[in-house]
C-alpha atoms as a PDB file:
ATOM      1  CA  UNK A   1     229.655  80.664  43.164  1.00  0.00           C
ATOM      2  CA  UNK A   2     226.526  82.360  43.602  1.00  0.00           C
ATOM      3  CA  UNK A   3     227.859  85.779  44.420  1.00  0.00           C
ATOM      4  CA  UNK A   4     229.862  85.356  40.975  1.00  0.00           C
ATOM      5  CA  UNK A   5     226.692  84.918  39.455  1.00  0.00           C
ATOM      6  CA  UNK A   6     224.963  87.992  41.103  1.00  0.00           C
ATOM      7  CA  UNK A   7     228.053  89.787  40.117  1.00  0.00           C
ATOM      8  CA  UNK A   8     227.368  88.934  36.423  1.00  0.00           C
ATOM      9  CA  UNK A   9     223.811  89.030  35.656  1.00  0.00           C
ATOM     10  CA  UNK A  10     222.534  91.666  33.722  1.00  0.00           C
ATOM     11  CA  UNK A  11     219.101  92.253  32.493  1.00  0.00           C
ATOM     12  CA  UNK A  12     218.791  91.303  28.758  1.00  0.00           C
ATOM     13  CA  UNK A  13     216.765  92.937  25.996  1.00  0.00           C
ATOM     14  CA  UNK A  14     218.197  91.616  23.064  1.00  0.00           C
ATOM     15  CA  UNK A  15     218.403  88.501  22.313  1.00  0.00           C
ATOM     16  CA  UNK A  16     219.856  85.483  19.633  1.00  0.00           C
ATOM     17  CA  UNK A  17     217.067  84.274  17.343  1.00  0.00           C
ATOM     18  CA  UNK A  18     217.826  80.868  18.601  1.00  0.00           C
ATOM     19  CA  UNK A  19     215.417  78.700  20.534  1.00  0.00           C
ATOM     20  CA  UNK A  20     216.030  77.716  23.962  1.00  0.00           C
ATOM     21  CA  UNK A  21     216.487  74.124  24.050  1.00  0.00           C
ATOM     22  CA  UNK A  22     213.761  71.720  26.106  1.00  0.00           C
ATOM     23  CA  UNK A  23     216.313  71.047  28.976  1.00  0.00           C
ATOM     24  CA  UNK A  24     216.733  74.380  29.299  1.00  0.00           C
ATOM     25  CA  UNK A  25     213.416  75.376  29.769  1.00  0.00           C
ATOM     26  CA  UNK A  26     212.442  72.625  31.761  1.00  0.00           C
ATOM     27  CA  UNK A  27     215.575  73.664  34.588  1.00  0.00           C
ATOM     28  CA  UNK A  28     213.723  76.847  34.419  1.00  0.00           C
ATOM     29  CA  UNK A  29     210.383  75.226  35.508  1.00  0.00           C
ATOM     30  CA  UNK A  30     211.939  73.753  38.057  1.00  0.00           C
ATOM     31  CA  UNK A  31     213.445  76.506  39.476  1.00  0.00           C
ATOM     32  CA  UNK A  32     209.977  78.646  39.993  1.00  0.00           C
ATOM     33  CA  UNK A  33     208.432  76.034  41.258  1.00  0.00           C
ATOM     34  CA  UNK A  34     211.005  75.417  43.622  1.00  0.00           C
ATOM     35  CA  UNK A  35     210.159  79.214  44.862  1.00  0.00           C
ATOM     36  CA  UNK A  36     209.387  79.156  48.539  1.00  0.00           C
ATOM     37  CA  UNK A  37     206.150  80.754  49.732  1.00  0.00           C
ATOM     38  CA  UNK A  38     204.672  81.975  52.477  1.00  0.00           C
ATOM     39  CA  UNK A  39     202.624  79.547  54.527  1.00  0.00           C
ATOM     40  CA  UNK A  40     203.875  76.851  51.313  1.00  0.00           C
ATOM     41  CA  UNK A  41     200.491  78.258  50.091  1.00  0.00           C
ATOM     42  CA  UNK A  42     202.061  78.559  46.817  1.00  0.00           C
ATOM     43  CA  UNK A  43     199.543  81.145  45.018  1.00  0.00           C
ATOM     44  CA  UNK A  44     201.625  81.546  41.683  1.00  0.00           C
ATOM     45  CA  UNK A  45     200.960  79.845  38.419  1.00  0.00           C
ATOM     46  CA  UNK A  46     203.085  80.303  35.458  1.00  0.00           C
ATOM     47  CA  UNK A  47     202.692  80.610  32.012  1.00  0.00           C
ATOM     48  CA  UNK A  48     205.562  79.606  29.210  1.00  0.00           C
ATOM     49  CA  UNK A  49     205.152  80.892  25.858  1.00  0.00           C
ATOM     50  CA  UNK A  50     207.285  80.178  22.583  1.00  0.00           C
ATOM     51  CA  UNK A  51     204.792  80.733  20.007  1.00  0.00           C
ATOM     52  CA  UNK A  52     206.303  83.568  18.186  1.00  0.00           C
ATOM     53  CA  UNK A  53     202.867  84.939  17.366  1.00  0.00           C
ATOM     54  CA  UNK A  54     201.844  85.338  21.119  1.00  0.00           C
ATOM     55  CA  UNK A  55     205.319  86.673  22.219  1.00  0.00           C
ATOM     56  CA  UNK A  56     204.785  89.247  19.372  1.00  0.00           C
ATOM     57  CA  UNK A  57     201.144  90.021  20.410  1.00  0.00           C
ATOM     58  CA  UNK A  58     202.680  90.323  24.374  1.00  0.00           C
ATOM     59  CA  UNK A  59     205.308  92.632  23.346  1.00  0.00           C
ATOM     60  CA  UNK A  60     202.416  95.077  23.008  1.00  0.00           C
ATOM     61  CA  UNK A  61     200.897  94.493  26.479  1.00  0.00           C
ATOM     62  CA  UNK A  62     201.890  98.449  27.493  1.00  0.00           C
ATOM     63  CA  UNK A  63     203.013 101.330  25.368  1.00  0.00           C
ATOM     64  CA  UNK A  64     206.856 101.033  26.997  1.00  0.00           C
ATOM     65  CA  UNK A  65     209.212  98.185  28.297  1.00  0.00           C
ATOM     66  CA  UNK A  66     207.491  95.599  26.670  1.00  0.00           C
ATOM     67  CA  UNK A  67     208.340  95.762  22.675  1.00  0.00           C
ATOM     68  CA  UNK A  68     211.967  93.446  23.500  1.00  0.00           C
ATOM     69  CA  UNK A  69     209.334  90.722  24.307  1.00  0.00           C
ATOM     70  CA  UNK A  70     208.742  90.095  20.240  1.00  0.00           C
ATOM     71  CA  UNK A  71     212.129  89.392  19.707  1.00  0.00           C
ATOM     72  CA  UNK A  72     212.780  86.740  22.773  1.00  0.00           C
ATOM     73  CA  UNK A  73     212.598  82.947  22.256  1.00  0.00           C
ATOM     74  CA  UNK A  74     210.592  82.286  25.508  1.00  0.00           C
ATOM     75  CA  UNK A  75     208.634  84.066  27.748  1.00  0.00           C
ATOM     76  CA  UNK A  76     207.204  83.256  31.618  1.00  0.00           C
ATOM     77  CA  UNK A  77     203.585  84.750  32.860  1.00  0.00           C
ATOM     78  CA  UNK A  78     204.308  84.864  36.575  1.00  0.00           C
ATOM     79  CA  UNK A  79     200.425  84.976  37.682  1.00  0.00           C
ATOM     80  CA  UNK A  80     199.421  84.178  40.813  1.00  0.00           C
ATOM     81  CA  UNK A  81     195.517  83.877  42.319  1.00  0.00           C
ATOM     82  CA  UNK A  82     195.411  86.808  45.425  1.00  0.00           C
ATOM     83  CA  UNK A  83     192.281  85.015  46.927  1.00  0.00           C
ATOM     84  CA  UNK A  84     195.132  82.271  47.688  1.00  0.00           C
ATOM     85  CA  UNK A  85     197.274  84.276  49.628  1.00  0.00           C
ATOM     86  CA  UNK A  86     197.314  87.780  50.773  1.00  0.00           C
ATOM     87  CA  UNK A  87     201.537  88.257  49.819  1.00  0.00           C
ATOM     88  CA  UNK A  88     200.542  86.239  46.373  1.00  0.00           C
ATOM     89  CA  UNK A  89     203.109  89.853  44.758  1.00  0.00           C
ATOM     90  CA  UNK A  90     205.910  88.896  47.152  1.00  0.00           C
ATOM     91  CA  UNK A  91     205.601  85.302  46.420  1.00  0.00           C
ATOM     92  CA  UNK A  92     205.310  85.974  42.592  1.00  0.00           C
ATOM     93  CA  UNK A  93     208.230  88.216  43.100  1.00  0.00           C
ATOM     94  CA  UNK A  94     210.694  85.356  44.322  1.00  0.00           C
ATOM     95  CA  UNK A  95     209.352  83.189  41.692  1.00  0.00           C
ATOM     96  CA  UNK A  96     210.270  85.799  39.139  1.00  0.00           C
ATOM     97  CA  UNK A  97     214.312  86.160  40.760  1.00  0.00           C
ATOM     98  CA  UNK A  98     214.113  82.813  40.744  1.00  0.00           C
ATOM     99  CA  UNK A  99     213.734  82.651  36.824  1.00  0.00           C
ATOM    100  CA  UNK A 100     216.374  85.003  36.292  1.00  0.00           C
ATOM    101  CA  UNK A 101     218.562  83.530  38.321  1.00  0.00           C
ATOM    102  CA  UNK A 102     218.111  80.179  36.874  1.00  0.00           C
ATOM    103  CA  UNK A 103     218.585  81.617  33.552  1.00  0.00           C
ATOM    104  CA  UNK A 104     221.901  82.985  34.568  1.00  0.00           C
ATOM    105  CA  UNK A 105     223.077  80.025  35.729  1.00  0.00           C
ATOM    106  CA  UNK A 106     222.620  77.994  32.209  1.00  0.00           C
ATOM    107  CA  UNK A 107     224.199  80.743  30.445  1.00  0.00           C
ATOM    108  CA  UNK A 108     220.981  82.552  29.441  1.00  0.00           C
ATOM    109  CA  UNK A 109     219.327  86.366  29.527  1.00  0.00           C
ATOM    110  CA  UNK A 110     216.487  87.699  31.076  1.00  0.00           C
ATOM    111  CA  UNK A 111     214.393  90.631  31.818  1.00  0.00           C
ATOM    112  CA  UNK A 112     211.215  91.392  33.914  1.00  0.00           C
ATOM    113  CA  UNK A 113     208.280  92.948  32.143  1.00  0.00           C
ATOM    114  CA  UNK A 114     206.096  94.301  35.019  1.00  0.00           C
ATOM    115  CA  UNK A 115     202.533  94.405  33.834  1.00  0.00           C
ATOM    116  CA  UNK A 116     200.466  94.437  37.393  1.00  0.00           C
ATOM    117  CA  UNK A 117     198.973  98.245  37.605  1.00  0.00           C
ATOM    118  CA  UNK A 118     200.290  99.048  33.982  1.00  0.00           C
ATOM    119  CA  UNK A 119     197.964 100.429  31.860  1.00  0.00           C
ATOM    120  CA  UNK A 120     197.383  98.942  28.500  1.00  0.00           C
ATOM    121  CA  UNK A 121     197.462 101.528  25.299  1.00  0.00           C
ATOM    122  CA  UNK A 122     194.232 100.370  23.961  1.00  0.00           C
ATOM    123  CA  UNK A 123     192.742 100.962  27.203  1.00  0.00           C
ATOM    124  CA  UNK A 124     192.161  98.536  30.183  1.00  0.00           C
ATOM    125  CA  UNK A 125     195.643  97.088  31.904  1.00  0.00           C
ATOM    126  CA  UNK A 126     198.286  95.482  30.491  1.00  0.00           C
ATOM    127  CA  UNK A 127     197.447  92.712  33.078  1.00  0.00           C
ATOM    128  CA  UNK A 128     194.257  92.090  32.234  1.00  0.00           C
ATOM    129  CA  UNK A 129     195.298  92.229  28.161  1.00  0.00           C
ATOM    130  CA  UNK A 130     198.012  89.614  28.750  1.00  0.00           C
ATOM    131  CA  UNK A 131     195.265  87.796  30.577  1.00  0.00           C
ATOM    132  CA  UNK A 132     193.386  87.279  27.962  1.00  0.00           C
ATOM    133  CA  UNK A 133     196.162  86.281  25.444  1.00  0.00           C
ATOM    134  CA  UNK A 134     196.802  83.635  27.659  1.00  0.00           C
ATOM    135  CA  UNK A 135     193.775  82.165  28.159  1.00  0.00           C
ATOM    136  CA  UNK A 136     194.077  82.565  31.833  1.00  0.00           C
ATOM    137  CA  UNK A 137     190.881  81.303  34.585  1.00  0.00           C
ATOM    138  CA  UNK A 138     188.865  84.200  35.695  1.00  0.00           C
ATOM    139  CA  UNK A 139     190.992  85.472  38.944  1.00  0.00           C
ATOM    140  CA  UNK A 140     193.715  85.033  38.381  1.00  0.00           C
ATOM    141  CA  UNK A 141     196.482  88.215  37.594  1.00  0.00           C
ATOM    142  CA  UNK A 142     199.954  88.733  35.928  1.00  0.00           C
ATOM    143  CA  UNK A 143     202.674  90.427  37.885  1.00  0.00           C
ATOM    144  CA  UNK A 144     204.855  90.004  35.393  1.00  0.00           C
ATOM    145  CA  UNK A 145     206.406  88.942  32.252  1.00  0.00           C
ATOM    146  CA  UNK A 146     209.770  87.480  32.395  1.00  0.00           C
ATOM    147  CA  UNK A 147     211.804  87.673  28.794  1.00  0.00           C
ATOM    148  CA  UNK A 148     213.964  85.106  28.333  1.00  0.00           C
ATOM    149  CA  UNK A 149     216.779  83.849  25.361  1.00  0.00           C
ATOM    150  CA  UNK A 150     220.186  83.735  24.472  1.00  0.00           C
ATOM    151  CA  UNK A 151     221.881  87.324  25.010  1.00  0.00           C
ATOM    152  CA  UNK A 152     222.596  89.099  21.929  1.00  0.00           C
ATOM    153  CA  UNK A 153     223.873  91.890  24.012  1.00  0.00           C
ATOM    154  CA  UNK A 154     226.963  91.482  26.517  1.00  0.00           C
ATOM    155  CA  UNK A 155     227.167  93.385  29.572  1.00  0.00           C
ATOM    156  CA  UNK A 156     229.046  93.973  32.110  1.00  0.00           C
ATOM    157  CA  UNK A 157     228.351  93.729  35.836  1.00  0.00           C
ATOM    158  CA  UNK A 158     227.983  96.315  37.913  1.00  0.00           C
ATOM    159  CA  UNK A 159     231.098  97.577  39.508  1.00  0.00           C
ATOM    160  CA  UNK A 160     231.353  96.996  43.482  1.00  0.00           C
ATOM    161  CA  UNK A 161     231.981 100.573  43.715  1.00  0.00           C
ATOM    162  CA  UNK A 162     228.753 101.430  41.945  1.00  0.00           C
ATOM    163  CA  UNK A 163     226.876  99.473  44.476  1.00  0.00           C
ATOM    164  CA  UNK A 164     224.672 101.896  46.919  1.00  0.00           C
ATOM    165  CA  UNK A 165     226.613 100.777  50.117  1.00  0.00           C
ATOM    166  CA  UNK A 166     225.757 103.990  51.724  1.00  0.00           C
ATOM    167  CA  UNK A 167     221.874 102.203  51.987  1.00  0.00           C
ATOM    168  CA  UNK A 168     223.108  99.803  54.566  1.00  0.00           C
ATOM    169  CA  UNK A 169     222.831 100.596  57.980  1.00  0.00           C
ATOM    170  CA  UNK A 170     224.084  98.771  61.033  1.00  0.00           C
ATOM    171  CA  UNK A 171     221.574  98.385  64.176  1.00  0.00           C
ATOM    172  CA  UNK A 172     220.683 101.199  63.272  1.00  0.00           C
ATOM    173  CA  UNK A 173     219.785 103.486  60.111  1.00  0.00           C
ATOM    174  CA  UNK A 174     221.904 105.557  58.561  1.00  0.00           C
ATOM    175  CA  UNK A 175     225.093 103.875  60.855  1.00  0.00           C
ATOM    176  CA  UNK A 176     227.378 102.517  58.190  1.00  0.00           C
ATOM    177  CA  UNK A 177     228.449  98.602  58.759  1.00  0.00           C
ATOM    178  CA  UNK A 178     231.523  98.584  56.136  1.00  0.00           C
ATOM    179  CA  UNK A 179     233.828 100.780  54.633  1.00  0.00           C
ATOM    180  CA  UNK A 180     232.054 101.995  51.500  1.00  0.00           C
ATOM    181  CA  UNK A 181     235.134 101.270  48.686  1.00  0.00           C
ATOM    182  CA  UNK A 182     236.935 104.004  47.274  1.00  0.00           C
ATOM    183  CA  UNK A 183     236.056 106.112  51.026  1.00  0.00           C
ATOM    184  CA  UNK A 184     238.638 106.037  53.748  1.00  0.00           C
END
């Protein structure tokens, strides 16, 4: 079941103006903070936004990828504090499949917004511009945005043939381990 589900998600960029019911959202929660870390140090904290106003105000966190945010339902700050943990972007970066993942699974659409090293158009980073939107604690940083909502968009998933099988090697790089389809 979970390769079916990696075989059908698809990031999302438009979505339903429908709200994402409580249960929903709180599955998501769980999820993230299921998210292993290393050392169970745990450095993320997460933000979830539904105020239309703020996802609208988000949308505009950097001049491109971000605008689909204004029209989403929901929206997750995956922040993290690096003092915690020196991997706090890999550990943010589970949490973040995680979410989409999750959201999948309960027959929603998603889409990472990264904002870590992203420069903001009114000068500054997108990071620290989402920061303060958010209210966050002095130290703490945003990897990302996750957009999240009911799909107004269908697609399909990628086709096994499209997948780069050629970038698996076997004991060695560049020594192929399958039979790459459509190749004899």
């Amino acid at each position: 079941m979970f390769l079916e589900l990696l075989r059908k998600r698809r990031s999302v960029r438009k979505f339903e103006a429908r709200e994402v019911e409580r249960e929903k959202v709180e599955v998501l929660v769980e999820a993230m903070l299921r998210s292993p870390s290393s050392r169970s140090l745990n450095p993320w904290e997460f933000v979830v936004v539904d105020d239309p106003t703020t996802l609208e105000a988000l949308s505009r966190a950097k001049p491109h990828g971000a605008s689909f945010i204004a029209q989403a339902p929901l929206a997750i700050a995956v922040c993290a504090d690096p003092e915690k943990c020196d991997v706090w972007i890999e550990d943010c970066s589970i949490a973040a499949l995680l979410i989409h993942l999750a959201a999948a699974d309960i027959g929603l659409g998603s889409c990472w917004v990264q904002l870590r090293l992203r420069p903001h158009e009114g000068g500054g980073s997108a990071s620290e511009y989402a920061a303060g939107l958010l209210g966050l604690k002095e130290g703490l940083e945003i990897m990302a945005v996750i957009a999240v909502g009911y799909p107004a968009e269908q697609k399909e998933g990628h086709r096994r043939d499209a997948l780069l099988w050629e970038r698996v090697g076997h004991n060695r790089y560049g020594k192929t381990m399958i039979s790459i389809p459509g190749e004899k």
